[in-house]
N, C-alpha and C. Protein backbone atom coordinates (compact mmCIF):
# COMPACT_ATOMS: atom_id res chain seq x y z
N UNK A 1 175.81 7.46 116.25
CA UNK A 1 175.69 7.17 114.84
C UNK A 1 175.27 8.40 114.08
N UNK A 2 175.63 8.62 112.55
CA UNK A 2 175.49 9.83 112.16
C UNK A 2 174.27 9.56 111.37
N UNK A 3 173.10 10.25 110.95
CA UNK A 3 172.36 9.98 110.02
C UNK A 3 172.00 11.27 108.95
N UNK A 4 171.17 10.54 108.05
CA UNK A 4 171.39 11.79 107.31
C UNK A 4 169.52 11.97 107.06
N UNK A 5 169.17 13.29 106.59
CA UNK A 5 167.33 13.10 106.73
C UNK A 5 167.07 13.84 105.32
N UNK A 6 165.40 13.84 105.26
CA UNK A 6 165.30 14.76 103.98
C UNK A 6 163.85 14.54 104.50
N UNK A 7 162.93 15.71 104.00
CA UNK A 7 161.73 15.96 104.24
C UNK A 7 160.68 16.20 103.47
N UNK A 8 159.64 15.74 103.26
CA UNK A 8 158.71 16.23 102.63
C UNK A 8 157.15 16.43 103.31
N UNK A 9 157.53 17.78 103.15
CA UNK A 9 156.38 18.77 103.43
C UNK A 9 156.19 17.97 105.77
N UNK A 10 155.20 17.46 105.71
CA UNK A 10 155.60 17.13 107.07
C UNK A 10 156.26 15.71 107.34
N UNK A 11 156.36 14.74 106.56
CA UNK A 11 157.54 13.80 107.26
C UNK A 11 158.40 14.05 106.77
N UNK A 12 159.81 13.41 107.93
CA UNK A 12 161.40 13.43 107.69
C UNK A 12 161.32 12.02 107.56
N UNK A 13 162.37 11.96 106.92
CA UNK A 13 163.14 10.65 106.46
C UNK A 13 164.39 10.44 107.18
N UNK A 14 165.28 9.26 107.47
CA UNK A 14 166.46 9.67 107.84
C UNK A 14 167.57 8.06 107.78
N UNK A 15 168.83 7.69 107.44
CA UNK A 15 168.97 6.38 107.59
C UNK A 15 170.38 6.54 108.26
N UNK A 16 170.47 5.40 108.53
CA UNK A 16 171.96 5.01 109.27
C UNK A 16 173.00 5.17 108.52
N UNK A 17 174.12 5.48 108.62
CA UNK A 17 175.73 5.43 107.84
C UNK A 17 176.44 4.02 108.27
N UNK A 18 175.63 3.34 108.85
CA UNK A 18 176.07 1.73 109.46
C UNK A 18 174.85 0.98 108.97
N UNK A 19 175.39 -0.27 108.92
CA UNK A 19 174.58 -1.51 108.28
C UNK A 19 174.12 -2.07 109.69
N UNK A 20 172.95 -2.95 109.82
CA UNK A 20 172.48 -3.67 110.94
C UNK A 20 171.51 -4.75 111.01
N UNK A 21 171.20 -5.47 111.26
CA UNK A 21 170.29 -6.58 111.16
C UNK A 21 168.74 -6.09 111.40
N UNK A 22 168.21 -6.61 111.26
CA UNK A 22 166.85 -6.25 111.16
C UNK A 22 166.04 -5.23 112.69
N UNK A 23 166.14 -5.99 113.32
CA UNK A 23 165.88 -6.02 115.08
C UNK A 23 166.63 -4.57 115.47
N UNK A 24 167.87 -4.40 115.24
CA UNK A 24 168.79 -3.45 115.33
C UNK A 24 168.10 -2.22 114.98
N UNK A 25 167.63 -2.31 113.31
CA UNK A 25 167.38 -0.74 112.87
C UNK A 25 165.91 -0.75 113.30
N UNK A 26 165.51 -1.72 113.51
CA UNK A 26 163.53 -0.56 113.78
C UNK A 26 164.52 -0.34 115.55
N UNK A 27 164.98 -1.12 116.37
CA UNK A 27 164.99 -0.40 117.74
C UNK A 27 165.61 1.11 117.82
N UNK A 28 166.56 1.08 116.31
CA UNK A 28 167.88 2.68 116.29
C UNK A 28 166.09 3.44 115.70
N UNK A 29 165.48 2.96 115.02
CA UNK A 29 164.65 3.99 114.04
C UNK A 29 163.98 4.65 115.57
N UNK A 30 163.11 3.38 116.63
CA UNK A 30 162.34 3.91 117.28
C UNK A 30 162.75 4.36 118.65
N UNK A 31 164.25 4.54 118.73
CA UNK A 31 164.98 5.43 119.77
C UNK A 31 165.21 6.71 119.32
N UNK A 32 165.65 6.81 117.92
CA UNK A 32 165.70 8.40 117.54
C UNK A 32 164.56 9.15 116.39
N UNK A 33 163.90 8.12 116.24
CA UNK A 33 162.51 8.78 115.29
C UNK A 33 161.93 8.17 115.48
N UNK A 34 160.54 8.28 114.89
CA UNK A 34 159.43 7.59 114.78
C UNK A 34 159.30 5.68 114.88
N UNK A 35 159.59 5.41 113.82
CA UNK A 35 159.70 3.80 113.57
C UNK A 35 160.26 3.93 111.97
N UNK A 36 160.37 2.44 111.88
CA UNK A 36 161.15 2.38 109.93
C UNK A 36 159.72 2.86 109.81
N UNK A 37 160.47 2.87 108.14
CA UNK A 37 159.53 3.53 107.05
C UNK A 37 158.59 2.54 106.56
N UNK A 38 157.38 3.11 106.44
CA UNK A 38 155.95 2.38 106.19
C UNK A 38 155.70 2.97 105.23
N UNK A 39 155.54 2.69 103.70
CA UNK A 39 155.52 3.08 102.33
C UNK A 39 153.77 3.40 102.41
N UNK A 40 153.77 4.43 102.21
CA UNK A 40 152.32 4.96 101.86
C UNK A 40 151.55 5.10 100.24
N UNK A 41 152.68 5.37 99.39
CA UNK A 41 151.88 5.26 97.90
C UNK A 41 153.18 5.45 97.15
N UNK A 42 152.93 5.41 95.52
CA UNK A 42 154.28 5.35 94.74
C UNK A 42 155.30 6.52 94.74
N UNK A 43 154.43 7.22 95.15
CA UNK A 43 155.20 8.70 95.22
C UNK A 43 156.15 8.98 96.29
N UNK A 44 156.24 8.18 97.38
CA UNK A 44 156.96 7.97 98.18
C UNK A 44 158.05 6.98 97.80
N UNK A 45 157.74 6.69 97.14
CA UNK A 45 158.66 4.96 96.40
C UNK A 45 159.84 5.98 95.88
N UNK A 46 158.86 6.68 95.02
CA UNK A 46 159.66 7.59 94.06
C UNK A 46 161.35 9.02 94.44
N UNK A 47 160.38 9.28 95.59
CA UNK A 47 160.95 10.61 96.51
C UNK A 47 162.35 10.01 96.94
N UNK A 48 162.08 8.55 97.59
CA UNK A 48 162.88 8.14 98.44
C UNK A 48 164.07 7.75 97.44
N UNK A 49 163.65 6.56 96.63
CA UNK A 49 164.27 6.24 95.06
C UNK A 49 165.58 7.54 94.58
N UNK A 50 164.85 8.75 94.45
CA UNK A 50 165.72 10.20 93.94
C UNK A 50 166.21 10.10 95.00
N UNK A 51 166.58 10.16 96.47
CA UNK A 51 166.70 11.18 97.39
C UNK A 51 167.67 10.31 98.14
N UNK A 52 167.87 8.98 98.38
CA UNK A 52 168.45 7.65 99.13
C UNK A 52 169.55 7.84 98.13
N UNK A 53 171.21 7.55 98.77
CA UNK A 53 172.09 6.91 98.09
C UNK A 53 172.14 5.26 98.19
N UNK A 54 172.82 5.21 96.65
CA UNK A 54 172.88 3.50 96.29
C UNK A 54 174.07 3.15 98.03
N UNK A 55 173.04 1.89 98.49
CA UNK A 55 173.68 1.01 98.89
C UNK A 55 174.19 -0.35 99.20
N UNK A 56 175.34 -0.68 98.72
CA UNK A 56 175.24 -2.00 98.64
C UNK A 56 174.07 -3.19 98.98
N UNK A 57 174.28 -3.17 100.54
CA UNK A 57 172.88 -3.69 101.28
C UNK A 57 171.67 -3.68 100.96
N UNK A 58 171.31 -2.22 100.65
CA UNK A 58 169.83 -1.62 100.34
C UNK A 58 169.60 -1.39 101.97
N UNK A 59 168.44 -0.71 101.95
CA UNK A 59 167.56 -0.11 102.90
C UNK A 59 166.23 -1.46 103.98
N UNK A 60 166.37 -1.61 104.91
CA UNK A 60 165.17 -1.64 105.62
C UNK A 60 163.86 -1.14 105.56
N UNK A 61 163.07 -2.01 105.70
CA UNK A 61 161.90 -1.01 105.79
C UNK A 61 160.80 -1.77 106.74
N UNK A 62 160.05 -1.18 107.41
CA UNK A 62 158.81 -1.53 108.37
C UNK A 62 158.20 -2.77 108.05
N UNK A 63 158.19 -3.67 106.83
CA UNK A 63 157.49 -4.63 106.93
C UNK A 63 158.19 -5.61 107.58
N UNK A 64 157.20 -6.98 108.22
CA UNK A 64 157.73 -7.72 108.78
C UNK A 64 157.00 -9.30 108.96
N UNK A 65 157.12 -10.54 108.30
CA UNK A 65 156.16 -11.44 107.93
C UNK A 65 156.01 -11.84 109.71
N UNK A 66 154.60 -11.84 110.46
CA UNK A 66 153.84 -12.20 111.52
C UNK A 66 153.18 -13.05 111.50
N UNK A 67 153.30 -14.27 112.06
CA UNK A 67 151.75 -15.38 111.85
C UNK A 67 152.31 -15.74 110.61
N UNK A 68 153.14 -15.58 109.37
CA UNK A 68 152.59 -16.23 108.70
C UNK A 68 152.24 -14.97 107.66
N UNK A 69 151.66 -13.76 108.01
CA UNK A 69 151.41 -12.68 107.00
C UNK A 69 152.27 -11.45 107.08
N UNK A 70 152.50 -10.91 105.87
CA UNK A 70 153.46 -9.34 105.88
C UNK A 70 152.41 -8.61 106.81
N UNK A 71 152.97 -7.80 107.68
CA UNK A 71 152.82 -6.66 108.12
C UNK A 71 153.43 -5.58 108.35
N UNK A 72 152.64 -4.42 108.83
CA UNK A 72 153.48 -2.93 108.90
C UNK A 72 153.69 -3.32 109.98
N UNK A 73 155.12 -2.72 110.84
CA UNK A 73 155.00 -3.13 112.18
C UNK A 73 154.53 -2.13 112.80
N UNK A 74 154.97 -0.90 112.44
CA UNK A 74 154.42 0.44 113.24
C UNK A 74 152.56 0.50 113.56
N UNK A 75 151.67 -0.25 112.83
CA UNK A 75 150.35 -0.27 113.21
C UNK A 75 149.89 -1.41 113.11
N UNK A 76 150.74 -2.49 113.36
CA UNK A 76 150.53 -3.87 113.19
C UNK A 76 149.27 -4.39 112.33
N UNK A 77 149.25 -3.42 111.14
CA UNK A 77 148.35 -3.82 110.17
C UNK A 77 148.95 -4.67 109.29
N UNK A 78 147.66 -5.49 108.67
CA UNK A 78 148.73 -6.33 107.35
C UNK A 78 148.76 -5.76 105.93
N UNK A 79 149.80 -6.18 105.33
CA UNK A 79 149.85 -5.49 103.76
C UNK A 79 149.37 -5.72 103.29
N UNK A 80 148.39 -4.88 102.36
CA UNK A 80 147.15 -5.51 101.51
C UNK A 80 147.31 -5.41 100.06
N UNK A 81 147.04 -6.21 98.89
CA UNK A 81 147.43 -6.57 98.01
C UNK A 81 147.89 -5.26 97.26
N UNK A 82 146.86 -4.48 97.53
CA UNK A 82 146.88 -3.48 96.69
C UNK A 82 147.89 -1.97 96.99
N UNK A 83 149.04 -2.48 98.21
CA UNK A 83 149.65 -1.81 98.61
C UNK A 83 150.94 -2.79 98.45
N UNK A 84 151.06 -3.53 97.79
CA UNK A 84 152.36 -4.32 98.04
C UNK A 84 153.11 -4.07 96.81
N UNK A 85 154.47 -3.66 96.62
CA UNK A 85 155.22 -3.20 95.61
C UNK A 85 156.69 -4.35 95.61
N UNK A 86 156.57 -5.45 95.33
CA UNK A 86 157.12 -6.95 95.71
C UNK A 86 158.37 -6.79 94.04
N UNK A 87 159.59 -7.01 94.01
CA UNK A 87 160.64 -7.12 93.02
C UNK A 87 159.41 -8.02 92.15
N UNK A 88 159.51 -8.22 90.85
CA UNK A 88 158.74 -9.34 89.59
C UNK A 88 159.02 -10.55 90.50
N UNK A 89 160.43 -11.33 90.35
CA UNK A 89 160.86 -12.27 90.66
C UNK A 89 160.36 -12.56 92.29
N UNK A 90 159.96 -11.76 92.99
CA UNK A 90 160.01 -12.18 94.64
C UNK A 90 158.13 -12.45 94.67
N UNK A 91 157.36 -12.06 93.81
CA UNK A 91 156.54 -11.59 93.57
C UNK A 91 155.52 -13.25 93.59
N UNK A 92 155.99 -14.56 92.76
CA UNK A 92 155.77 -15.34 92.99
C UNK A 92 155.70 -16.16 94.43
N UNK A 93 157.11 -16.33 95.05
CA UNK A 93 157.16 -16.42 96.90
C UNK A 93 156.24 -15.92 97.77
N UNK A 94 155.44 -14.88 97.25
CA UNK A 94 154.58 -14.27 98.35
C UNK A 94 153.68 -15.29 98.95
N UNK A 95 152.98 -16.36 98.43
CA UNK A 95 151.32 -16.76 98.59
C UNK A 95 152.89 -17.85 99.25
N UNK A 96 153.57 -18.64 99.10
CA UNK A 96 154.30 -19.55 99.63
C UNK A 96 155.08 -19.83 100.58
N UNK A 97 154.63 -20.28 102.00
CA UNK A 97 155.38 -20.16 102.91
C UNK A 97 156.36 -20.83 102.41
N UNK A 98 157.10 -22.25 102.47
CA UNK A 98 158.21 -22.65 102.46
C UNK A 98 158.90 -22.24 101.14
N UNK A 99 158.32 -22.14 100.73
CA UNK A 99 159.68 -21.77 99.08
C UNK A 99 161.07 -20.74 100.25
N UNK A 100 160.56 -19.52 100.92
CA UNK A 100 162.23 -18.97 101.35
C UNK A 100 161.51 -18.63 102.54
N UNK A 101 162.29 -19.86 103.33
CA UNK A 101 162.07 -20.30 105.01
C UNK A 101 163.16 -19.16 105.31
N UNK A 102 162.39 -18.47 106.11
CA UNK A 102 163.30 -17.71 107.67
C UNK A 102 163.66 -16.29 106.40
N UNK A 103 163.05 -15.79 105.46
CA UNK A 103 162.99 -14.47 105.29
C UNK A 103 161.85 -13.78 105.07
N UNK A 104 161.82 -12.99 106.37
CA UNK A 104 160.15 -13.09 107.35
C UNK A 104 160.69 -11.34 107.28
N UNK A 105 161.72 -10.80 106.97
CA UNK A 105 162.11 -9.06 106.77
C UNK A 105 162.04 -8.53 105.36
N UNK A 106 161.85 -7.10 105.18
CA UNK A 106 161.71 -6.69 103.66
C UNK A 106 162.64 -5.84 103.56
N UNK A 107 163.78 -5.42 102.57
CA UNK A 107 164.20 -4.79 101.72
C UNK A 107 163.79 -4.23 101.04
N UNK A 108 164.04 -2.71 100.67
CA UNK A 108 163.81 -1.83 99.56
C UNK A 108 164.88 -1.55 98.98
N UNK A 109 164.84 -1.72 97.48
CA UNK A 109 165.94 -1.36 96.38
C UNK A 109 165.48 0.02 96.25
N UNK A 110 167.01 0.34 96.41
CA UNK A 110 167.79 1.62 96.21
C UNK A 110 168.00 1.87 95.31
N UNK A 111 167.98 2.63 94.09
CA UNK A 111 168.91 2.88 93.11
C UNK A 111 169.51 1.65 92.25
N UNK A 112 168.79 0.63 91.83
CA UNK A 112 169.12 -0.25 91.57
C UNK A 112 168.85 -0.24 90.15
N UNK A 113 169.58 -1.27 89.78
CA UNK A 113 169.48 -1.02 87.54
C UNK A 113 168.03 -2.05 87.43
N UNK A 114 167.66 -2.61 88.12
CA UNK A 114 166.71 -3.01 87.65
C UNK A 114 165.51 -2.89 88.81
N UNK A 115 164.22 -2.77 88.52
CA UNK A 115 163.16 -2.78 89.83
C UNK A 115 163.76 -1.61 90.59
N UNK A 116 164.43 -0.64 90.42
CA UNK A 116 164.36 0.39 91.71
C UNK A 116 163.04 0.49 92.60
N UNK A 117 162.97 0.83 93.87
CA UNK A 117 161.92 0.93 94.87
C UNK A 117 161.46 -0.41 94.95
N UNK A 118 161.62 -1.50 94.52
CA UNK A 118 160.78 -2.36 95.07
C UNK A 118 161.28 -2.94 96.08
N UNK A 119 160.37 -4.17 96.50
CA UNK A 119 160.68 -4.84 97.72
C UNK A 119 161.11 -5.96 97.92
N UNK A 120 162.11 -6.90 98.70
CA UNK A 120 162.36 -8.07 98.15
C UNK A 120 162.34 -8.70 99.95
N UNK A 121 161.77 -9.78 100.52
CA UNK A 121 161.92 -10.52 101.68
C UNK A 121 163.62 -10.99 101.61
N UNK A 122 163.66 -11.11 102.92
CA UNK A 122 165.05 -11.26 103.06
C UNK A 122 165.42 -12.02 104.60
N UNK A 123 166.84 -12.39 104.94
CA UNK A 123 166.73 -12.71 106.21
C UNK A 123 167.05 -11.83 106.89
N UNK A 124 165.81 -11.82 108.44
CA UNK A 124 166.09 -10.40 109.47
C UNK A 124 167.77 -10.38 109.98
N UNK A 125 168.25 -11.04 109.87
CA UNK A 125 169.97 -11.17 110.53
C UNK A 125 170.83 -10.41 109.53
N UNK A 126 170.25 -10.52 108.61
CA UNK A 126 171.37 -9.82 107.18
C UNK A 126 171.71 -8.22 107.52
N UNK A 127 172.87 -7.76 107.33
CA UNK A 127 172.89 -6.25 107.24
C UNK A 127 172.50 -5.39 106.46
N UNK A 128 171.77 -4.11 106.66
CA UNK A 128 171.32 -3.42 105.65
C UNK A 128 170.90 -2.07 106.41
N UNK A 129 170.94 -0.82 105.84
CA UNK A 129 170.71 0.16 106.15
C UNK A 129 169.44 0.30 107.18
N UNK A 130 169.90 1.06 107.78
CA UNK A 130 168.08 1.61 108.58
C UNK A 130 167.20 2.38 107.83
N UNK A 131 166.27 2.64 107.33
CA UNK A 131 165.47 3.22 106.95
C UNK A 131 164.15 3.89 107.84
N UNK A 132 164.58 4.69 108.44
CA UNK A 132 163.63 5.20 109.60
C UNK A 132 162.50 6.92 108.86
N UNK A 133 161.40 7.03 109.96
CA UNK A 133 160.38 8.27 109.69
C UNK A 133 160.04 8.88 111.12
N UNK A 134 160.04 10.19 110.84
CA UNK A 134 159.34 10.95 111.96
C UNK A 134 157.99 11.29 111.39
N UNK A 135 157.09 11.20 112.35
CA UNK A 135 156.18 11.22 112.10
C UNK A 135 155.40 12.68 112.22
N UNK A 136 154.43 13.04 110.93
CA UNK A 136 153.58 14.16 111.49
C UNK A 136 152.67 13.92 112.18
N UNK A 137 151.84 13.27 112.31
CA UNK A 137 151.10 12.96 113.55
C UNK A 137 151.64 12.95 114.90
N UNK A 138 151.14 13.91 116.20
CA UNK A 138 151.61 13.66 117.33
C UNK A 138 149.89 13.36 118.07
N UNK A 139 150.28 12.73 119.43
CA UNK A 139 149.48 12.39 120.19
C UNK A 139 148.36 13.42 120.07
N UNK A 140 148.31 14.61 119.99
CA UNK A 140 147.15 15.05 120.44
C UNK A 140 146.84 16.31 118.90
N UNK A 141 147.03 15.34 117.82
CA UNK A 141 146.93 15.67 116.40
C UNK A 141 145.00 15.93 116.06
N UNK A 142 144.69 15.08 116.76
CA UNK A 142 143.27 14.49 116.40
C UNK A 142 142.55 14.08 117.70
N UNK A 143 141.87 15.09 118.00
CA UNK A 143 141.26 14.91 119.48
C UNK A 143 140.17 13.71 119.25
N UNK A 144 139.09 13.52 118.62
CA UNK A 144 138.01 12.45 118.63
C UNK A 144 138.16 11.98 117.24
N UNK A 145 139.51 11.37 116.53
CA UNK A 145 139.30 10.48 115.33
C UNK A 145 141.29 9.97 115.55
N UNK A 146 141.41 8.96 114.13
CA UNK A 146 142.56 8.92 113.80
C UNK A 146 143.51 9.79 113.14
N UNK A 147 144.75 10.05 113.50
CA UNK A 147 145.22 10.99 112.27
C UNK A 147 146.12 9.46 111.47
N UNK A 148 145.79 10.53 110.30
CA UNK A 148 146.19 9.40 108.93
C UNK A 148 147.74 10.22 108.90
N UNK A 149 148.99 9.81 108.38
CA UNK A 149 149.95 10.27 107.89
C UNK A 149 149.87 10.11 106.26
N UNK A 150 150.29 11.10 105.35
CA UNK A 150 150.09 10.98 104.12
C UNK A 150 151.83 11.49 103.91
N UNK A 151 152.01 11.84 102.69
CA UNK A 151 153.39 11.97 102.21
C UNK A 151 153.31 13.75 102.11
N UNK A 152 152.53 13.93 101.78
CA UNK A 152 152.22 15.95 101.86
C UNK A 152 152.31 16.69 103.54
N UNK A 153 151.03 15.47 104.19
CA UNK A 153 150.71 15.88 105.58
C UNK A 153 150.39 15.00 106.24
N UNK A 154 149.23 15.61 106.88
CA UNK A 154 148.28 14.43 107.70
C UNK A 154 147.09 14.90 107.69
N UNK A 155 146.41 13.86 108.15
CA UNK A 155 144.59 14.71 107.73
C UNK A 155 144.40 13.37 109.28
N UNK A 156 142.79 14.08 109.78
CA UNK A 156 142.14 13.13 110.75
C UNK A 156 140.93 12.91 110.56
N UNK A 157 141.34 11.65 110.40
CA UNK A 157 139.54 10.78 109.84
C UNK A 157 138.70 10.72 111.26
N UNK A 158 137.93 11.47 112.01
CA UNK A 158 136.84 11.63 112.62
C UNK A 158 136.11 10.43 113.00
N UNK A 159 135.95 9.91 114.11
CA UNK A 159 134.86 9.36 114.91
C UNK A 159 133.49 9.35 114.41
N UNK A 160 132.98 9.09 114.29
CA UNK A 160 131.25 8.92 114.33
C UNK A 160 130.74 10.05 115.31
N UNK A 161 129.98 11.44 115.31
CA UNK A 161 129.57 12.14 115.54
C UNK A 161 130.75 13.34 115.77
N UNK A 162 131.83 13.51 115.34
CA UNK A 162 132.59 14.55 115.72
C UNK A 162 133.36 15.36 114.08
N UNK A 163 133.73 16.06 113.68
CA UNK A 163 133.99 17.09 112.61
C UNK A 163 134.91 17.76 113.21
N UNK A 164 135.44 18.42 112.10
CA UNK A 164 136.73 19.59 112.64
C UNK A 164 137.96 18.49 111.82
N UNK A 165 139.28 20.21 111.71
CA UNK A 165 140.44 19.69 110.79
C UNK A 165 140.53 18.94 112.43
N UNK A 166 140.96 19.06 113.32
CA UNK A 166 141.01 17.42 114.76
C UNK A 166 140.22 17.60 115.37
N UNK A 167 138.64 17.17 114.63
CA UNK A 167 137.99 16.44 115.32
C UNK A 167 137.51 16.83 116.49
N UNK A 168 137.58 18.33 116.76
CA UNK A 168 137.44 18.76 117.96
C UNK A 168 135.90 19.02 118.53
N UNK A 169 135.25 18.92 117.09
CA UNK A 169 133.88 19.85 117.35
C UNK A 169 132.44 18.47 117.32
N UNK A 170 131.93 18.32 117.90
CA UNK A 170 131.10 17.26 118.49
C UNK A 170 129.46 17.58 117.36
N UNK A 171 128.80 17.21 116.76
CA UNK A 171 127.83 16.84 115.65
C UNK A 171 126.85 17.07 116.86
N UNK A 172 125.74 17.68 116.67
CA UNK A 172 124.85 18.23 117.50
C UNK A 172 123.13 17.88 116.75
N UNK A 173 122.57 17.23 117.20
CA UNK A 173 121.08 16.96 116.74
C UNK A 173 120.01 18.26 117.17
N UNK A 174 119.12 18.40 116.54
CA UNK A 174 118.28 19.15 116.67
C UNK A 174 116.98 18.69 117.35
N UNK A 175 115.77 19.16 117.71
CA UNK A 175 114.75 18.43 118.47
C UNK A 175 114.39 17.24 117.27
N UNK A 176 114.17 17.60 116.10
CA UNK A 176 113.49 16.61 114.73
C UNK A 176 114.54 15.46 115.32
N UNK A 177 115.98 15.11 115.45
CA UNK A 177 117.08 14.25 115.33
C UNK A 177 117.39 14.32 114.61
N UNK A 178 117.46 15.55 113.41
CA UNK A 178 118.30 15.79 112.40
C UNK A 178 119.74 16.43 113.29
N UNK A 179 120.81 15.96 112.16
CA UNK A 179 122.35 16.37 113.15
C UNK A 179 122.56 17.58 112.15
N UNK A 180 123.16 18.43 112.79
CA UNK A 180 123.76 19.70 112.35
C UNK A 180 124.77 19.88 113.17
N UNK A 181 125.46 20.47 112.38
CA UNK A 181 127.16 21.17 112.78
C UNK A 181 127.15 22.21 113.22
């Protein structure tokens, strides 16, 4: 399959030239990149918005309703209010399970005349672009914390007693039990 990518600063972007059901594109995303795309802030909404051609279908993206709640699938966290970018109209359906039984997958509008970047639930069987990320974070990014992925870079949020850009350098007490670096 051919894909096409675009980058900013350390993540790539990249999507399919074929349409696929839900199941399909996170397994194509997480055989040749990272996993789908997990929307980090508007500015990413935005990048992708300029940078994505219109497609019929629209784009895939990492969320995925679990239990009952949206989640990212790549960190099996759930979407929290204040990260959810939902079409006006789809926007009501959220708090309602049965209103739209069995569309448990999310869509991102492409280039669309109305709501560009937003998100609309959908059914996982439907065809629609892959929307996949490589990730800047690698395994050994952040020796004693998490590394965060941001849209610029990545930064690593540190453990409880450890410092350093990864976390490398261990917080040291003095005889008092005051900690110094």
């Amino acid at each position: 399959m051919l894909c096409m990518w675009t980058t900013v600063e350390s993540w790539s972007y990249y999507y399919s030239n074929t349409t696929m059901d839900w199941m399909q594109a996170r397994a194509w995303c997480q055989k040749h990149y990272t996993d789908m795309v997990a929307i980090q802030n508007q500015g990413e909404i935005e990048h992708l918005n300029s940078w994505l051609p219109r497609q019929p279908t629209y784009y895939w993206i990492g969320i995925r309703k679990i239990n009952n709640v949206w989640t990212w699938v790549g960190t099996n966290k759930a979407l929290t209010a204040e990260a959810t970018n939902w079409a006006r109209a789809n926007q009501q359906w959220q708090h309602r399970t049965s209103a739209k039984e069995n569309e448990d997958c999310v869509e991102m509008y492409i280039k669309r005349d109305s709501q560009p970047g937003k998100w609309n639930d959908e059914r996982c069987g439907k065809l629609k672009t892959a929307l996949c990320y490589t990730a800047a974070c690698k395994n050994d990014s952040c020796l004693y914390g998490d590394c965060v992925e941001t849209i610029n870079s990545h930064k690593c949020a540190c453990f409880e007693g450890f410092y350093g850009e990864g976390c490398e350098h261990v917080v040291k007490c003095n005889e008092a039990g005051d900690r110094s670096i």
